[in-house]
C-alpha atoms as a PDB file:
ATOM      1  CA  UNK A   1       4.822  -6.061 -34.898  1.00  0.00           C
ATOM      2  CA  UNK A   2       4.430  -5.581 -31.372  1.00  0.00           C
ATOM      3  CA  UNK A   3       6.391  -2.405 -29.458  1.00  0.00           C
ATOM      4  CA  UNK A   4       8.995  -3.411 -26.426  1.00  0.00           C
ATOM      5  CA  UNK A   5       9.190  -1.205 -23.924  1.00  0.00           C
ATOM      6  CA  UNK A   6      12.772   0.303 -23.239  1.00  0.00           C
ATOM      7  CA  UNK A   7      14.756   0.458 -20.046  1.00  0.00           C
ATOM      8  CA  UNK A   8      14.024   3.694 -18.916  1.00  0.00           C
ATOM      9  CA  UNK A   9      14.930   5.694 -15.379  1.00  0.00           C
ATOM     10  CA  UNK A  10      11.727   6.778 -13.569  1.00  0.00           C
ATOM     11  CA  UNK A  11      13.145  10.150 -11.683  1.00  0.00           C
ATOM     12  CA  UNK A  12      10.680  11.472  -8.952  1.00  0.00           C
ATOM     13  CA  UNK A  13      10.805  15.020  -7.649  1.00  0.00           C
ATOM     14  CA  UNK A  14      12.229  14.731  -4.511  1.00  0.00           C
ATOM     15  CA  UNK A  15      15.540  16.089  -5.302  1.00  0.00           C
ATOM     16  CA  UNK A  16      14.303  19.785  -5.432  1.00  0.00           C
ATOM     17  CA  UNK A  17      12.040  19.372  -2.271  1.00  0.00           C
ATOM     18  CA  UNK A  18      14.153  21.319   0.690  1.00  0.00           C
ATOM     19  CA  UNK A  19      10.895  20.808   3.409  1.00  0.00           C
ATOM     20  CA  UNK A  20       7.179  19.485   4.073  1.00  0.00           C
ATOM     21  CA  UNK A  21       4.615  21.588   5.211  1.00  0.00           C
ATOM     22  CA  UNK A  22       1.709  20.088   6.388  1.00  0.00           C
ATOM     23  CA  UNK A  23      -1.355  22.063   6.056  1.00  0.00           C
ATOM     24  CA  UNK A  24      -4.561  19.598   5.928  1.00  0.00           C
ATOM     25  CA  UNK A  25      -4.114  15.687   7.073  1.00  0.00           C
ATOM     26  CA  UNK A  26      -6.029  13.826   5.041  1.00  0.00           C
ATOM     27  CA  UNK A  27      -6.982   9.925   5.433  1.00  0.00           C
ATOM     28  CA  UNK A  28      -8.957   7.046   5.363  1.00  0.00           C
ATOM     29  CA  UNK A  29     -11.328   5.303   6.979  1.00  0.00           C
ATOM     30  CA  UNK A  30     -13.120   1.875   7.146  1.00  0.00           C
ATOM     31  CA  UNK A  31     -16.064   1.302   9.394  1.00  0.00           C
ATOM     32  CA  UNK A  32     -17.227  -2.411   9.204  1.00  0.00           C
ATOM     33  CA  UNK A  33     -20.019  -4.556  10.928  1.00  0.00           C
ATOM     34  CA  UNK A  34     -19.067  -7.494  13.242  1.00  0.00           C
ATOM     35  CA  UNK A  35     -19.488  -9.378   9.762  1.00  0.00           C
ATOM     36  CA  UNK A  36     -16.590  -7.466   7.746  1.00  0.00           C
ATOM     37  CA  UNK A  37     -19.522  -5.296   5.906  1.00  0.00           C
ATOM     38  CA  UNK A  38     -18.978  -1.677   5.249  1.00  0.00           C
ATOM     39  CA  UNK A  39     -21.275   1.244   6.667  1.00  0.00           C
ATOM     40  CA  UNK A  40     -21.927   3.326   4.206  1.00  0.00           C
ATOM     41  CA  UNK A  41     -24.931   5.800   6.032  1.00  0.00           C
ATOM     42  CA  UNK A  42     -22.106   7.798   8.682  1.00  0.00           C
ATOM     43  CA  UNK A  43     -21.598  10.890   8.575  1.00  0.00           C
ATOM     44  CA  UNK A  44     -18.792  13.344  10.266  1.00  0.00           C
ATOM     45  CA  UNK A  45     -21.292  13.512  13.518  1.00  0.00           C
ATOM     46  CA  UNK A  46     -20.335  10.315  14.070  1.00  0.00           C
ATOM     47  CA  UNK A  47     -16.425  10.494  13.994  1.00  0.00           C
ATOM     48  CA  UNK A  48     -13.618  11.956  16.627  1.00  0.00           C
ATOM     49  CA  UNK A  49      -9.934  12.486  15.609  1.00  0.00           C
ATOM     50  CA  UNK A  50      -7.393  13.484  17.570  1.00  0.00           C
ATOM     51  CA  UNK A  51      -3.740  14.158  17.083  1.00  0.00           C
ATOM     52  CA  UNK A  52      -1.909  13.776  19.677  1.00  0.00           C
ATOM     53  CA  UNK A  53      -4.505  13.219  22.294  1.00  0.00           C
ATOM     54  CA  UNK A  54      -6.137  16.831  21.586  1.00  0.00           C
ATOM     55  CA  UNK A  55      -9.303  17.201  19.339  1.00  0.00           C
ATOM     56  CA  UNK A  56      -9.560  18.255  15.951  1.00  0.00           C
ATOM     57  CA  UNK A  57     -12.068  20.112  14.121  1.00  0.00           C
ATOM     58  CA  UNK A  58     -13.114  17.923  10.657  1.00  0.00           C
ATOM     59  CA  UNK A  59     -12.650  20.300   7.671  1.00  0.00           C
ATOM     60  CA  UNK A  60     -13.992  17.792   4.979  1.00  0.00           C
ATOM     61  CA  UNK A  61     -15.698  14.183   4.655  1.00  0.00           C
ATOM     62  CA  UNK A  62     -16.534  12.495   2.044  1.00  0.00           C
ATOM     63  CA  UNK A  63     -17.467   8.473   1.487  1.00  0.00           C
ATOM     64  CA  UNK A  64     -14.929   7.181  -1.091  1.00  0.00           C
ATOM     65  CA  UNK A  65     -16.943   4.372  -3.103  1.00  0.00           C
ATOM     66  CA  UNK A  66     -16.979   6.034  -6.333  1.00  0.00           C
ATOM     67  CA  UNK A  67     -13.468   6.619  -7.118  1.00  0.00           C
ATOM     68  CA  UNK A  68     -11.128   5.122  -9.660  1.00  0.00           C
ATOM     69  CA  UNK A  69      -9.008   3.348  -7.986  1.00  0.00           C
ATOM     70  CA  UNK A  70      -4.861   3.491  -8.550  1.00  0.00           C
ATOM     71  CA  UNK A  71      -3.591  -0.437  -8.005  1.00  0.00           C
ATOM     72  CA  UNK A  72       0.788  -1.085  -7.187  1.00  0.00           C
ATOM     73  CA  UNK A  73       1.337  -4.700  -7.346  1.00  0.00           C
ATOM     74  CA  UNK A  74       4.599  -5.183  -5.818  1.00  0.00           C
ATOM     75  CA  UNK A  75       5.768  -8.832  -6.458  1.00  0.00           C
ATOM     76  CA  UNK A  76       9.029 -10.426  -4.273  1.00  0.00           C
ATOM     77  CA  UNK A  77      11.265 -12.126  -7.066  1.00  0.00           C
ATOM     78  CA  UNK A  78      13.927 -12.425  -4.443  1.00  0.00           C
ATOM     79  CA  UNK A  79      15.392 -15.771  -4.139  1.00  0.00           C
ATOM     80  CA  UNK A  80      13.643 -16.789  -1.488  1.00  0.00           C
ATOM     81  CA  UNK A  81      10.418 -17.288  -3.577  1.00  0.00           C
ATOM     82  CA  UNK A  82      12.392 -19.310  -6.333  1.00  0.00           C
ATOM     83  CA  UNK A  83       9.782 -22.046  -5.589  1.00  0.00           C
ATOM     84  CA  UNK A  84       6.634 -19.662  -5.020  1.00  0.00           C
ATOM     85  CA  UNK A  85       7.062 -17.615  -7.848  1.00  0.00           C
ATOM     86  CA  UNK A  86       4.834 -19.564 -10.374  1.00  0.00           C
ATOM     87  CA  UNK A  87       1.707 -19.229  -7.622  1.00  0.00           C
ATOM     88  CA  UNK A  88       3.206 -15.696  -7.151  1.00  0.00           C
ATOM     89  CA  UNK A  89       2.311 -14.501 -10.515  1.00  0.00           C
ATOM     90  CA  UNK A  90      -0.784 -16.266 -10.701  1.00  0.00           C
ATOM     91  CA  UNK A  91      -2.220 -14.503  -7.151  1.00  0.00           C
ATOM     92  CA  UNK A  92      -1.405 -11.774  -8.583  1.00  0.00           C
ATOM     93  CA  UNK A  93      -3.164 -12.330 -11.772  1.00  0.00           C
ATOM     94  CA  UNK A  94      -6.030 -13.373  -9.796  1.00  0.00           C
ATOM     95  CA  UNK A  95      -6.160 -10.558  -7.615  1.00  0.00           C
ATOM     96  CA  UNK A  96      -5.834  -8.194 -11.104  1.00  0.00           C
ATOM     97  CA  UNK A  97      -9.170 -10.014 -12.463  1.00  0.00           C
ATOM     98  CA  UNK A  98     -11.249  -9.622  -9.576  1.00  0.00           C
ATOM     99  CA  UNK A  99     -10.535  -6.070  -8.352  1.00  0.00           C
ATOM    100  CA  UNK A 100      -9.144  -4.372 -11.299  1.00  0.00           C
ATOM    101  CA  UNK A 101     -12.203  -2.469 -13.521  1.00  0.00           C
ATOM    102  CA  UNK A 102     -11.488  -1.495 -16.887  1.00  0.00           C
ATOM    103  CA  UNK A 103     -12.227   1.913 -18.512  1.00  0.00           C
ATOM    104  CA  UNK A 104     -12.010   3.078 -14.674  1.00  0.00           C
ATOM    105  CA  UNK A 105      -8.933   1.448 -12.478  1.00  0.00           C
ATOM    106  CA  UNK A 106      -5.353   1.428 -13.302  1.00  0.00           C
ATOM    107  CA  UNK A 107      -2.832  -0.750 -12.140  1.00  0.00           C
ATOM    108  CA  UNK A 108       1.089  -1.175 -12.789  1.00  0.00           C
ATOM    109  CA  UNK A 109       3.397  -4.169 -12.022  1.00  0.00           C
ATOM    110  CA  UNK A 110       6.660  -3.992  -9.839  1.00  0.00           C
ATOM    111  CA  UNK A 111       9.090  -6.528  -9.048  1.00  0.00           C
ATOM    112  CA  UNK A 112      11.828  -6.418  -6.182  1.00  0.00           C
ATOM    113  CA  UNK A 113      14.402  -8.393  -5.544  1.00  0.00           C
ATOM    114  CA  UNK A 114      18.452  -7.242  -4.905  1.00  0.00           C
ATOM    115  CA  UNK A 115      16.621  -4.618  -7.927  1.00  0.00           C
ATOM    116  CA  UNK A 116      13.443  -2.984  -8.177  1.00  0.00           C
ATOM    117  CA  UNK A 117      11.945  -3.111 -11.937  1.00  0.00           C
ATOM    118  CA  UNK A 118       8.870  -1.116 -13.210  1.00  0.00           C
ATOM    119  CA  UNK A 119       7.653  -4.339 -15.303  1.00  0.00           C
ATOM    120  CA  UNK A 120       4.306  -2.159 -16.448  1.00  0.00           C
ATOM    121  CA  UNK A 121       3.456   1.229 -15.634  1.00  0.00           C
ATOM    122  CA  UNK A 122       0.166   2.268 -14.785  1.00  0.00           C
ATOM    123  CA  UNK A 123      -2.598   1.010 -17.235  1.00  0.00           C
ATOM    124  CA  UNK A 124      -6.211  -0.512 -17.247  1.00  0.00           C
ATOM    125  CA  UNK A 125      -5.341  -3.341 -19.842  1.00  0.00           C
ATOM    126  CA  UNK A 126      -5.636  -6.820 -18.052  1.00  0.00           C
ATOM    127  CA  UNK A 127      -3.532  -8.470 -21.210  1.00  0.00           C
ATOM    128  CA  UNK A 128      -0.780  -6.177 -20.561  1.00  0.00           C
ATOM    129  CA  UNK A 129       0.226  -6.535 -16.911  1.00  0.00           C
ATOM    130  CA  UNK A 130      -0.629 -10.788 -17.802  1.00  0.00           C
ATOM    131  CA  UNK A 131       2.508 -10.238 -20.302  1.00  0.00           C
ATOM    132  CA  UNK A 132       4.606  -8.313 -18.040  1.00  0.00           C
ATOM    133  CA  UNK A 133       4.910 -11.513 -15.843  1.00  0.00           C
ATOM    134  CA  UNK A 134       5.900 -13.810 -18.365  1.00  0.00           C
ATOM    135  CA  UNK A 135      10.043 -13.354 -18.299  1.00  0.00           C
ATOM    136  CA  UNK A 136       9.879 -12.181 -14.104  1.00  0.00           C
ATOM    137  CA  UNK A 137      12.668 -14.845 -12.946  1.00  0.00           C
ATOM    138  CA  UNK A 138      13.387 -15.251  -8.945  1.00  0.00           C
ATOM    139  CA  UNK A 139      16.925 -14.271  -7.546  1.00  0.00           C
ATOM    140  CA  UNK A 140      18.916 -11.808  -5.530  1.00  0.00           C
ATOM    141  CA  UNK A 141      17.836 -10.147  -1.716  1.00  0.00           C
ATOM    142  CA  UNK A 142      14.682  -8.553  -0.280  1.00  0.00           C
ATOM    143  CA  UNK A 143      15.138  -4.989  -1.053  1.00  0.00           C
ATOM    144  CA  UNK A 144      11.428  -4.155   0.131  1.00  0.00           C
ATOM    145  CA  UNK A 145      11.070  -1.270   1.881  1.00  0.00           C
ATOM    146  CA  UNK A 146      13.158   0.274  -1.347  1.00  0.00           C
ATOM    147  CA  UNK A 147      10.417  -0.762  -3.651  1.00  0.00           C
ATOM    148  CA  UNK A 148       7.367   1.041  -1.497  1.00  0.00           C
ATOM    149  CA  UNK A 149       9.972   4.269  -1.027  1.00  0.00           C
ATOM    150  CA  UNK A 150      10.449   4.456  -4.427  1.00  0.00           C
ATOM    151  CA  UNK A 151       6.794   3.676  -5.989  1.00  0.00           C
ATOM    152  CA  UNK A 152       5.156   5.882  -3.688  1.00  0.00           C
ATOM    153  CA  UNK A 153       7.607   8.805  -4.297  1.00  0.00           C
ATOM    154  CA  UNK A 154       7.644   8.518  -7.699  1.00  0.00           C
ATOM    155  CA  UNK A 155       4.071   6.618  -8.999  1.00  0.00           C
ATOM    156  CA  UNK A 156       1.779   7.512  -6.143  1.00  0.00           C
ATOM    157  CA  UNK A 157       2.755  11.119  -5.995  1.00  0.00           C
ATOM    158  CA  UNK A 158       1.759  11.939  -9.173  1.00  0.00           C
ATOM    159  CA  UNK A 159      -2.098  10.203  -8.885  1.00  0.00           C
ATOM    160  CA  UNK A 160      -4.828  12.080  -9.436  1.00  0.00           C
ATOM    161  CA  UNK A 161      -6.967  10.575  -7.031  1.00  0.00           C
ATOM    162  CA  UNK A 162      -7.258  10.043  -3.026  1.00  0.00           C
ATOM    163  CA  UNK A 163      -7.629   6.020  -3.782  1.00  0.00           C
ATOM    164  CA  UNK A 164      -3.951   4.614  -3.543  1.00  0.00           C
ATOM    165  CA  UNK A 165      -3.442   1.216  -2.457  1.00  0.00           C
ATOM    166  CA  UNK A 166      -0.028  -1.050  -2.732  1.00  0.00           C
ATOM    167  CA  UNK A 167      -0.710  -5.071  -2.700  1.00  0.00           C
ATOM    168  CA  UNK A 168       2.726  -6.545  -1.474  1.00  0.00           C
ATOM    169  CA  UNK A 169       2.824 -10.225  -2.572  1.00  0.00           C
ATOM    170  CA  UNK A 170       6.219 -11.423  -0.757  1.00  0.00           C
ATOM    171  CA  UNK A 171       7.294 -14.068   1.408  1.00  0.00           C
ATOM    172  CA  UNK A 172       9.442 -12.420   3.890  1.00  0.00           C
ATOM    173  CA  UNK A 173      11.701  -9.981   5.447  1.00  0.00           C
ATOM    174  CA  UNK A 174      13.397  -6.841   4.144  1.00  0.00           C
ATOM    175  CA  UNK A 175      17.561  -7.901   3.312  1.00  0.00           C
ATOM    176  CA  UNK A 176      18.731  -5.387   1.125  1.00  0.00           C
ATOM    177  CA  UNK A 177      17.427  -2.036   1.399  1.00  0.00           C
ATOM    178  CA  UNK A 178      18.874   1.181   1.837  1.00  0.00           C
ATOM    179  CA  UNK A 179      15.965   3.006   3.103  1.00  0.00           C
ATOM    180  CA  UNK A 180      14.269   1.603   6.780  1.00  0.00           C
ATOM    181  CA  UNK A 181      11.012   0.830   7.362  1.00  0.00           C
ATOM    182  CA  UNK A 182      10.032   3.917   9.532  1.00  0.00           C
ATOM    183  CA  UNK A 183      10.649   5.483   6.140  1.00  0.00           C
ATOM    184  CA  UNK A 184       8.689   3.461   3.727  1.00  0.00           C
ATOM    185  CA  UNK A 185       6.019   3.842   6.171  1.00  0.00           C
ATOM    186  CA  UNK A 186       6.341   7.711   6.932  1.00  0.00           C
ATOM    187  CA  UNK A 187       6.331   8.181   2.673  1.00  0.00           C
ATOM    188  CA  UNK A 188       3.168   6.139   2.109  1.00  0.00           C
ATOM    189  CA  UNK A 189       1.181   7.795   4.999  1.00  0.00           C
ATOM    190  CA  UNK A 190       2.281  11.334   3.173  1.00  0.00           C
ATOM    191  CA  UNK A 191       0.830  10.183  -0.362  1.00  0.00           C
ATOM    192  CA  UNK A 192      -2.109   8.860   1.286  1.00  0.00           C
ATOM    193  CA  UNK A 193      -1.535   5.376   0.210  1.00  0.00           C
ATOM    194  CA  UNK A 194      -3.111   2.155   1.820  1.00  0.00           C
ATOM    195  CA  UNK A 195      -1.020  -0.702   1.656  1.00  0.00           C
ATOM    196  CA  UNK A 196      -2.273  -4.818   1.590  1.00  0.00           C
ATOM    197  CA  UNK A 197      -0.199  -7.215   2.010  1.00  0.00           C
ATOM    198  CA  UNK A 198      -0.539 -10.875   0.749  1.00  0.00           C
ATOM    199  CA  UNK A 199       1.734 -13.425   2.513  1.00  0.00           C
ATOM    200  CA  UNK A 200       3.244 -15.886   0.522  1.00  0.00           C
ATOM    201  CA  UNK A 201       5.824 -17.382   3.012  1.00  0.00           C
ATOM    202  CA  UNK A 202       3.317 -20.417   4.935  1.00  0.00           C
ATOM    203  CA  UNK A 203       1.064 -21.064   2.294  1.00  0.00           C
ATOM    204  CA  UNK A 204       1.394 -25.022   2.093  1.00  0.00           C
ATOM    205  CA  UNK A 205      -1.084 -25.132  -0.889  1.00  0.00           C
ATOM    206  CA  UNK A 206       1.058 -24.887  -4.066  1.00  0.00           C
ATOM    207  CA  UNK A 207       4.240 -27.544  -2.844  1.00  0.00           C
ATOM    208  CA  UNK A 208       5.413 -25.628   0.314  1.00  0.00           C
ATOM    209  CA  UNK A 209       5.263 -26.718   3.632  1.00  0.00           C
ATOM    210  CA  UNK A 210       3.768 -24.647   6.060  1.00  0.00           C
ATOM    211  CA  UNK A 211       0.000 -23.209   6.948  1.00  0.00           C
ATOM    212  CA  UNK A 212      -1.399 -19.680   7.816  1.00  0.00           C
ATOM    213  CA  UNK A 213       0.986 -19.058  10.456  1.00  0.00           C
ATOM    214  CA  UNK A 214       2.536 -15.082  11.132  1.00  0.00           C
ATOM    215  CA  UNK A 215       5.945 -16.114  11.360  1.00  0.00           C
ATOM    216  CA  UNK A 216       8.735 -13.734  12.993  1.00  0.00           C
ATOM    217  CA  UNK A 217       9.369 -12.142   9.273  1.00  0.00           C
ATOM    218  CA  UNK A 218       6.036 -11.183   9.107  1.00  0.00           C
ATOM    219  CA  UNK A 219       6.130  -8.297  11.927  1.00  0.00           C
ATOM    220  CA  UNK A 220       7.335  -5.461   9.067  1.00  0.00           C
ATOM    221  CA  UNK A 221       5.119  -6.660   6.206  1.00  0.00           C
ATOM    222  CA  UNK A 222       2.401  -5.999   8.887  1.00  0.00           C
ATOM    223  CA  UNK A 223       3.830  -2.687  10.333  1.00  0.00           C
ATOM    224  CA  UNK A 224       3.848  -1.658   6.212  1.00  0.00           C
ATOM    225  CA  UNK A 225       0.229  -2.542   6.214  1.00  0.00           C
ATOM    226  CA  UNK A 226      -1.383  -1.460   9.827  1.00  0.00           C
ATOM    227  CA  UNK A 227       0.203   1.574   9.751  1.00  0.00           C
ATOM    228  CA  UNK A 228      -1.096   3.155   6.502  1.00  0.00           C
ATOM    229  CA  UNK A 229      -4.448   1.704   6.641  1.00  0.00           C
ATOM    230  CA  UNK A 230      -4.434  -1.693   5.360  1.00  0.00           C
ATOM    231  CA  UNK A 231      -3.964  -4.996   6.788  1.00  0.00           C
ATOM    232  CA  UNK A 232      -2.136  -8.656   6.033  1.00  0.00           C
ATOM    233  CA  UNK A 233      -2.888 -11.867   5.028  1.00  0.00           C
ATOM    234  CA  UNK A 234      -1.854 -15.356   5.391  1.00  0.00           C
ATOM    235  CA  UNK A 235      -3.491 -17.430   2.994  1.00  0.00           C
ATOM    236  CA  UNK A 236      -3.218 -21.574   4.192  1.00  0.00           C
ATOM    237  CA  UNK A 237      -4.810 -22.345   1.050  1.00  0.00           C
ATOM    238  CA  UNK A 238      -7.078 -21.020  -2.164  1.00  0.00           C
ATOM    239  CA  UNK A 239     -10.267 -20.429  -0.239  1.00  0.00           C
ATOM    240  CA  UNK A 240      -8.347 -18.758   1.862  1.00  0.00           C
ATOM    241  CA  UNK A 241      -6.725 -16.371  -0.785  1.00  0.00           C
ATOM    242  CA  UNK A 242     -10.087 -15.669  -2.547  1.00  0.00           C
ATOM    243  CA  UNK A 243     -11.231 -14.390   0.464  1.00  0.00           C
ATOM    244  CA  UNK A 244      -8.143 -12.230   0.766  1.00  0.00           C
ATOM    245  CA  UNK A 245      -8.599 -11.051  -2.498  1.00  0.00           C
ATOM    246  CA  UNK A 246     -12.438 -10.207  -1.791  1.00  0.00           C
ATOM    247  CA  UNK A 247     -11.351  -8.182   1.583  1.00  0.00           C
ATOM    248  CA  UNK A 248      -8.989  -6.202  -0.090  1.00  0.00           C
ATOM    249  CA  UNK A 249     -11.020  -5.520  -2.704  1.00  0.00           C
ATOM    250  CA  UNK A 250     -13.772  -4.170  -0.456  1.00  0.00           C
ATOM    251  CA  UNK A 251     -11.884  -2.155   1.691  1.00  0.00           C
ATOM    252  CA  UNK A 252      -9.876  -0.566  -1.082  1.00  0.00           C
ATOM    253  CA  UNK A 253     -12.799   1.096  -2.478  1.00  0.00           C
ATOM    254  CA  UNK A 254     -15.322   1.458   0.403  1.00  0.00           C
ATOM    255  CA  UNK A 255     -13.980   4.232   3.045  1.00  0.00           C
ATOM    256  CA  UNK A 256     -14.276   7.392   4.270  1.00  0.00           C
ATOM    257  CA  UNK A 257     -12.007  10.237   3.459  1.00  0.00           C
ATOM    258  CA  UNK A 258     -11.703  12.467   6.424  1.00  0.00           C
ATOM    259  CA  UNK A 259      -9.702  15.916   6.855  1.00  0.00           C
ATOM    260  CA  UNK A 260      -8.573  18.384  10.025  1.00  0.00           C
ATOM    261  CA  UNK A 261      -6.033  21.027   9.922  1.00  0.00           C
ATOM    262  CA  UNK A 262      -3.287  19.899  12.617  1.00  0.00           C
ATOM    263  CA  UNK A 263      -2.098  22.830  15.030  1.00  0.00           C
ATOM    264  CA  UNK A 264       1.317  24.113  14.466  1.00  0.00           C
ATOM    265  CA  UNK A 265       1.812  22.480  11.014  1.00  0.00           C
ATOM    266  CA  UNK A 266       5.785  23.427  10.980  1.00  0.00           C
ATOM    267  CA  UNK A 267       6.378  21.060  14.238  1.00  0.00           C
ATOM    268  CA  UNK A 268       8.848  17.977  12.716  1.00  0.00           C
ATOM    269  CA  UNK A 269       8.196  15.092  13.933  1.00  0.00           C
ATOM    270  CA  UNK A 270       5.787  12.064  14.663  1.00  0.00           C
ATOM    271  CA  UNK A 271       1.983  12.875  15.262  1.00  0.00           C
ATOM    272  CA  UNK A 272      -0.069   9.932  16.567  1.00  0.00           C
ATOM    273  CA  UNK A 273      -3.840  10.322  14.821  1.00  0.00           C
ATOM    274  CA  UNK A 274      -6.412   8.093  16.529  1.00  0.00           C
ATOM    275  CA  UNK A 275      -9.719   8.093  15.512  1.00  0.00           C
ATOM    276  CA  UNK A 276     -12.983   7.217  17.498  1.00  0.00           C
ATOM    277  CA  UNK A 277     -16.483   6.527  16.686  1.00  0.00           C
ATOM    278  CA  UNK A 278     -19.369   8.053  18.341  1.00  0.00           C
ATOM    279  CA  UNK A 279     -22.388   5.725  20.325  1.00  0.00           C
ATOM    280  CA  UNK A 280     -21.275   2.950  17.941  1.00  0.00           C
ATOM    281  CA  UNK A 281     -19.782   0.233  19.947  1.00  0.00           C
ATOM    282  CA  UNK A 282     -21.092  -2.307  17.687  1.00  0.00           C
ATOM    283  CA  UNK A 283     -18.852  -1.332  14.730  1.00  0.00           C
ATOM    284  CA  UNK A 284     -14.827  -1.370  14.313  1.00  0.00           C
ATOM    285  CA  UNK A 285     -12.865   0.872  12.173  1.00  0.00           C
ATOM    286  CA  UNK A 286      -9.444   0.692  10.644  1.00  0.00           C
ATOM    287  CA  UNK A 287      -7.232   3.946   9.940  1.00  0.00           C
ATOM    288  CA  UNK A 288      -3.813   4.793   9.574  1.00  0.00           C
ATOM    289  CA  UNK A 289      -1.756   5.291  12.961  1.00  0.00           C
ATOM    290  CA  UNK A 290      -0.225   8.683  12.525  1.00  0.00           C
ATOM    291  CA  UNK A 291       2.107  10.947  10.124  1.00  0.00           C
ATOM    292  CA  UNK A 292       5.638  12.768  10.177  1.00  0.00           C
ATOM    293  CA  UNK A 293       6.834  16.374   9.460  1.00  0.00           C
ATOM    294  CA  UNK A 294      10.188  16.658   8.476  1.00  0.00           C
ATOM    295  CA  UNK A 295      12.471  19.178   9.747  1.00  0.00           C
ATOM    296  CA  UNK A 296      12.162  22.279   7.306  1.00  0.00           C
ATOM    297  CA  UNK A 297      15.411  22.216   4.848  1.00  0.00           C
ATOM    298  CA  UNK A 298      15.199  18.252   5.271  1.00  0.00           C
ATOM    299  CA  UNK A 299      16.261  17.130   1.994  1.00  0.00           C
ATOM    300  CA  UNK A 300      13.512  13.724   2.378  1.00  0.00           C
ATOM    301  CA  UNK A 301      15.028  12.278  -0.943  1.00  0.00           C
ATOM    302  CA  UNK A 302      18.860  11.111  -0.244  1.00  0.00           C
ATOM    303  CA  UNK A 303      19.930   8.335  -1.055  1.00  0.00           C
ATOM    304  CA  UNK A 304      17.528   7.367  -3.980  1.00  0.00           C
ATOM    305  CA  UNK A 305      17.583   3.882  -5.446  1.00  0.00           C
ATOM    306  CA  UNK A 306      17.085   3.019  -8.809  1.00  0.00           C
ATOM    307  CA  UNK A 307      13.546   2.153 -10.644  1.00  0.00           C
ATOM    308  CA  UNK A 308      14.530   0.082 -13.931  1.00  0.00           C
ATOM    309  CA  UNK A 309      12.187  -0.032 -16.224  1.00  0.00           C
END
């Protein structure tokens, strides 16, 4: 007979971390053509970063594309998606069979809703995360920002491999989190994760009304995504999400990983990185916006919320 899994508490390490000391800054990068293609033939010649407005020296480059990749499908089940949820789970699905590669990818399954539930941890078998969404029900607030806190402190962390990315399928705003979204953001930048986001709220092609609009609740699902990397979606109908699926699914494993040692690594606070490309005008790149230090003896773990699983 088949095994259940039991309800089990996931407990990170933050607890016994008193500060953060930031020695290299590592990130990132995704050069792409006017037509969305990736450039795979730069090297570090052709990149400028600067923290702060002052130059860095680049310690290390590398180009990405070869990876395993490490997949967090976070999945609203609050009950604002009580009417979404069936096309929900079967994005998701969909975005599992085209991106996830067995034997090298791994991918676990989260739902959030007024709770945040570990449905499948991290595995490479299709037919498990498929089962994990069979009993997900929709009801309860938005505790969002929660669920990316506590996957990245507690999954991500613990990766052995520079290629994180969290898909966010979810249809709105944040309602019931204890941690804010400078947080989420500032813990996802420091485990080097890139987070997608997949828009659920306008799509008027499974019974709801609406289009591929950005609505007002949209601005933090974007600031989650912009500002590690990543980018958002609004998917008006199937075509539409396909090609969603296909973007994410390029830029997730086709970047650049780029490194600098910052000056004065001890210094809390926020450090805006920008990143510029040189003599080519013709291409665009997208990068995450900047990183925190804590304050030394900063306990950055107070306050945890609870992972069922």
């Amino acid at each position: 007979p088949a095994t259940t899994q039991q309800p089990e508490s996931i407990q990170g390490q933050g607890d016994l971390e008193e500060s953060i000391r930031v020695t290299n800054v590592t990130f990132p990068v995704i050069v792409t053509d006017k037509d969305n293609r990736f450039i795979s033939n730069l090297t570090k010649e052709n990149f400028e970063i600067y923290e702060d407005k002052k130059p860095q020296q680049i310690i290390d480059f590398q180009a990405a594309t070869e990876l395993p990749l490490y997949i967090g499908i976070l999945m609203d089940t609050s009950g604002s998606v009580k009417g979404k949820l069936k096309f929900e789970k079967e994005a998701t699905l969909s975005f599992l069979q085209t991106v996830l590669q067995r034997r090298k990818d791994k991918a676990l399954l989260v739902t959030f809703d007024s709770t945040i539930e570990l449905r499948q941890d991290f595995t490479d078998d299709l037919n498990l995360l498929t089962k994990a969404m069979g009993p997900v029900k929709a009801s309860g607030n938005t505790s969002l920002f929660d669920a990316v806190y506590r996957i990245c402190e507690e999954k991500m962390s613990n990766v052995p491999t520079p290629r994180k990315v969290l898909i966010i399928v979810s249809d709105g705003a944040d309602t019931a989190s204890d941690r804010t979204l400078d947080e989420a953001i500032q813990l996802a930048q420091r485990n080097e994760v890139v987070i997608f986001g997949i828009s659920t709220k306008g799509a008027g092609f499974f019974g709801i009304e609406g289009g591929n609009v950005e609505g007002e609740d949209d601005k933090e699902l974007r600031r989650l995504c912009e500002e590690t990397g990543g980018e958002i979606a609004f998917p008006g109908n199937y075509l539409d999400l396909e090609r969603a699926f296909a973007n994410v699914n390029s830029k997730a494993r086709k970047y650049y990983l780029v490194a600098y040692e910052p000056e004065d690594p001890d210094r809390p606070g926020y450090r805006k990185i920008e990143v510029k490309l040189v003599g080519r005008k013709d291409l665009k790149l997208r990068t995450r916006k900047g990183y925190s230090v804590a304050k030394r003896g900063t306990n950055t773990a107070s306050g945890q919320v609870p992972v069922n699983q």
